[in-house]
Each structure stands twice: as C-alpha cells, then as structure tokens.
Protein backbone atom coordinates (compact mmCIF):
# COMPACT_ATOMS: atom_id res chain seq x y z
CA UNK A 1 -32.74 20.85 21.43
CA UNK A 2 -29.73 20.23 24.02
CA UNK A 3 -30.27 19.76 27.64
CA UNK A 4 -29.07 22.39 29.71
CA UNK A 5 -25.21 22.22 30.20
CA UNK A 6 -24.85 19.49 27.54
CA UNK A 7 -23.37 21.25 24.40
CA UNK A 8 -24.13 19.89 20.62
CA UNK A 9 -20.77 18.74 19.47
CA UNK A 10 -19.75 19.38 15.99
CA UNK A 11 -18.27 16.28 13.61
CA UNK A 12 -14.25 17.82 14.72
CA UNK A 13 -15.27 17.43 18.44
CA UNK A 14 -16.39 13.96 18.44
CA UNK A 15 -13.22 11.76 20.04
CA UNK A 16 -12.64 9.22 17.23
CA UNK A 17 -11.99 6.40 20.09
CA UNK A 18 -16.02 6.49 20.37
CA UNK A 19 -16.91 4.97 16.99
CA UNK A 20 -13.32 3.03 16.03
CA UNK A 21 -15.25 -0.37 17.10
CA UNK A 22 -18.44 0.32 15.55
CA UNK A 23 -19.11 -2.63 12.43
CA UNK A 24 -19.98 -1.54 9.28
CA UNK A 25 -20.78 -3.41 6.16
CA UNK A 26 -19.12 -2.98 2.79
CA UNK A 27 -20.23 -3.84 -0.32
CA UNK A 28 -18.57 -5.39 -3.51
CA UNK A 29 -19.90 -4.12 -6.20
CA UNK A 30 -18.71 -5.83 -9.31
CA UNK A 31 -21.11 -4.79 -11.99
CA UNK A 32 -24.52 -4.64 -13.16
CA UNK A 33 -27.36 -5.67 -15.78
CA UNK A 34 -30.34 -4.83 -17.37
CA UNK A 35 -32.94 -7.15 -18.20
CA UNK A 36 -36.96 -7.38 -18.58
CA UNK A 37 -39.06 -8.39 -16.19
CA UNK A 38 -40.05 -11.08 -18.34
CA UNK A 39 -36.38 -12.59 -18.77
CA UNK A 40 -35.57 -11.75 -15.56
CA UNK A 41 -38.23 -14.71 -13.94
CA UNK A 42 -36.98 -17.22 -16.67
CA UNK A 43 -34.04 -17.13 -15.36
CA UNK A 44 -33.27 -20.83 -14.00
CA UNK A 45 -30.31 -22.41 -12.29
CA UNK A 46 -26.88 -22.91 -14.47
CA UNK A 47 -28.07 -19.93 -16.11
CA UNK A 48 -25.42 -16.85 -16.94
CA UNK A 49 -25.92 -13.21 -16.54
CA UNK A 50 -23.61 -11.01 -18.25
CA UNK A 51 -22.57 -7.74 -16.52
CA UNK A 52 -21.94 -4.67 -17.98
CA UNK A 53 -18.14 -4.74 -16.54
CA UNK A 54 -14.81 -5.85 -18.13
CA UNK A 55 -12.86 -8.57 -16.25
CA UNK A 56 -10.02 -6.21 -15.73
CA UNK A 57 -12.65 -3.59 -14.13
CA UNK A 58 -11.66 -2.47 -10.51
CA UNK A 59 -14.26 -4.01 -8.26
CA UNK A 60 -16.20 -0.82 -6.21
CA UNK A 61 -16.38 -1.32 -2.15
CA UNK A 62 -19.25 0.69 -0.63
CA UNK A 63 -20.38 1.77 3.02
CA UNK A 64 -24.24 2.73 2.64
CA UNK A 65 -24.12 2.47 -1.43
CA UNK A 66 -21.29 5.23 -1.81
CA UNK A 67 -17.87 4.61 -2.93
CA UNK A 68 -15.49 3.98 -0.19
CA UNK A 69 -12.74 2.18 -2.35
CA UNK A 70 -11.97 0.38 -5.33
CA UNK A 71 -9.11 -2.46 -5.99
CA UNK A 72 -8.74 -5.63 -7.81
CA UNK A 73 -10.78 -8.63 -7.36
CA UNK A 74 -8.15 -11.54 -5.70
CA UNK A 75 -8.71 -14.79 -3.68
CA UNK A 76 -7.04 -15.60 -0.55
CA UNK A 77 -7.72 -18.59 1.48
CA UNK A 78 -10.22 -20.06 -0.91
CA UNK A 79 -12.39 -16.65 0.01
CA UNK A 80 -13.28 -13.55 -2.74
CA UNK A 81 -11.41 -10.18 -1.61
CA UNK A 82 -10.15 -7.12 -2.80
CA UNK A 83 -6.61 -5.80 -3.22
CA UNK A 84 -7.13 -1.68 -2.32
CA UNK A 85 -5.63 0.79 -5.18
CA UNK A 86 -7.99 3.30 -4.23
CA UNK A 87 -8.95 4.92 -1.24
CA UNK A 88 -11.65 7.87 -1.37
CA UNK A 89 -10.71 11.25 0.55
C-alpha cells in the first residue's frame, strides 16, 4: 500500500546515485567437496581436503550465492584476488 501522493517506483525509476555506495559482499567460490559426517569431524589440523575443481578452474564471485563474475585466481600485495574474464549481464 502507498501513501497518498507517494507513487511505487518501478526498478527503471529508481536514480542509481541512491544505492552506488551501498557495501555488498562477494564471495569466492573456488570449489567444493563431499564428505561423511563421520570424516568430516576427523578432520584435524595439517589435514587436506581435495575439491572437486581443477587448478586452472575460473574461481566464481557471488553477491547473495548467485554468480556475479568469474576470473582467475591471482595474488597482489601478498593478498588472494581475482583477475575478472567474466562479467554476468
């Protein structure tokens, strides 16, 4: 329900000024694994986990678990980060 003389604006309407400085967090989403329950809690420290992706896999960034972008997994300044080669539409 909209107050009277306040109309509901539609997604084309909204000025894009009003949510440029609004933070959001990306994931990096490298790969996953399956495992029991059972292996899962002997896990201990030192221990590996393999994941089901390649090292030459593009690494997947997502904004509320969906696919955002993907790129290659770099380092710069001693830091993780991701070189873009795909941008979803």
């Amino acid at each position: 329900m909209t107050e009277p003389g306040i109309a509901a604006a539609s997604a084309s309407q909204i000025n894009p000024k009003l949510i440029d400085s609004v933070e959001v967090a990306l994931d990096a989403f490298v790969g996953s694994a399956r495992m029991t329950v059972g292996e899962l809690v002997m896990l201990k420290a030192g221990a590996t986990v393999s994941l089901d992706a390649t090292l030459s896999a593009a690494v997947e960034l997502r904004l509320n678990g969906a696919a955002v972008a993907r790129g290659e997994l770099v380092a710069v300044d001693g830091h993780f980060a991701v070189r873009l080669t795909e941008i979803a539409t």
